[in-house]
Protein backbone atom coordinates (compact mmCIF):
# COMPACT_ATOMS: atom_id res chain seq x y z
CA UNK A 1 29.40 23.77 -23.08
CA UNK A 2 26.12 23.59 -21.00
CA UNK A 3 25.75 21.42 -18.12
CA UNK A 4 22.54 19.08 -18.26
CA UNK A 5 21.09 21.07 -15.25
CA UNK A 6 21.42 24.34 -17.53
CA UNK A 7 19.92 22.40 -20.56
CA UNK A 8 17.16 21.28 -18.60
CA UNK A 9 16.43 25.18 -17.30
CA UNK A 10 16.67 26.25 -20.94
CA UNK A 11 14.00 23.69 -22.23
CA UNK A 12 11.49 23.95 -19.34
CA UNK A 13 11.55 27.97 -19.96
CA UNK A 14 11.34 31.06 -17.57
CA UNK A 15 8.77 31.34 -14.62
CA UNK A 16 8.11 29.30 -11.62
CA UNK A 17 8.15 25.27 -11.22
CA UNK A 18 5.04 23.52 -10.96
CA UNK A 19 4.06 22.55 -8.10
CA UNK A 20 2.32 19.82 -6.65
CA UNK A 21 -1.71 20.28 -5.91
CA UNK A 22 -2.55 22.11 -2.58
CA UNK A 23 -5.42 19.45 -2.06
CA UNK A 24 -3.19 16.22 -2.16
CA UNK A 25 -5.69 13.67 -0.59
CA UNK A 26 -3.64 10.30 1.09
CA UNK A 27 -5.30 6.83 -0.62
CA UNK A 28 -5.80 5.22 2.52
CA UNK A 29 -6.61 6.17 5.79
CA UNK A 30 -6.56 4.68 9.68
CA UNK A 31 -9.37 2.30 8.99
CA UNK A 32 -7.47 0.84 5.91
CA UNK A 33 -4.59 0.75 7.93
CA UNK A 34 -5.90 -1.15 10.77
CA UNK A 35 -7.25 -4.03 8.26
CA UNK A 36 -4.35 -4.00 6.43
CA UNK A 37 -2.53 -4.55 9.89
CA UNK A 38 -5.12 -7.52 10.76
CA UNK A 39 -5.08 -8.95 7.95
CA UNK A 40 -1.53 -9.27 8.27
CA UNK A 41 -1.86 -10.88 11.88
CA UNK A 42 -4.41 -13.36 10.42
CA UNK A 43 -2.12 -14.42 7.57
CA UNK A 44 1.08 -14.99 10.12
CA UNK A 45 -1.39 -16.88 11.90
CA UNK A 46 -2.32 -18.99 9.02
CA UNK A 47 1.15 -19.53 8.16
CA UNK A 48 2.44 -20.61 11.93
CA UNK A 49 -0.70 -23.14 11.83
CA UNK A 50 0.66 -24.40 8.62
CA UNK A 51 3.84 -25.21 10.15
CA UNK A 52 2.23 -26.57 13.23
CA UNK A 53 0.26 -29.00 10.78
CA UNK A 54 -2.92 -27.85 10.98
CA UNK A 55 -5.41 -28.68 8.04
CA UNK A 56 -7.93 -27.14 8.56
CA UNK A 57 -7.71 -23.85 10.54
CA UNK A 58 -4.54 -22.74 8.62
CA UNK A 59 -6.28 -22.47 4.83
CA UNK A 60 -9.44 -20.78 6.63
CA UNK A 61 -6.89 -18.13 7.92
CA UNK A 62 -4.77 -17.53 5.06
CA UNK A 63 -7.94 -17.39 2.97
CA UNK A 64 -9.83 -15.12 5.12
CA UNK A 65 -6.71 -12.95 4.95
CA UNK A 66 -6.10 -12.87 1.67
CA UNK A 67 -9.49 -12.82 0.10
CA UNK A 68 -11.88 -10.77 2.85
CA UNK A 69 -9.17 -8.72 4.49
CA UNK A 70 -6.72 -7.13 2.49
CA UNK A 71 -9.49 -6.13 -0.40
CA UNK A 72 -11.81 -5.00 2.40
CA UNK A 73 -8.59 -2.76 3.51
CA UNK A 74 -8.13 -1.32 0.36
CA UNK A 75 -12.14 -0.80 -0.51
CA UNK A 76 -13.07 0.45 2.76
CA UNK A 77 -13.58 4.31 3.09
């Protein structure tokens, strides 16, 4: 009786494996990176404010953070 791994070889066929793309591009680079990192300082920030009591500097952080930073991260080129 055939092991799975055989069955497997005998359905995908003879010849070599595919392989991935040479040209395999990374979604996000150092700038995203960076604002993803900031924007994750910003939001802590928000957060310890929160917990300090603050009401008005803490919901300008965490929205800043959350709505201008981490989209801005992930559209930025």
């Amino acid at each position: 009786m055939p092991t799975p791994a055989e069955l497997r070889r005998q359905r995908r066929g003879p010849g070599p494996r595919p392989s991935e793309p040479p040209n395999v591009e990374l979604p996000f680079g150092r700038k995203n990176y960076i604002l993803f990192g900031l924007a994750a300082l910003v939001i802590l920030l928000g957060y310890i404010a929160l917990s300090k009591g603050s009401i008005t500097l803490a919901p300008i952080l965490l929205l800043t953070g959350y709505l201008v930073l981490i989209p801005w991260g992930i559209l930025a080129k």
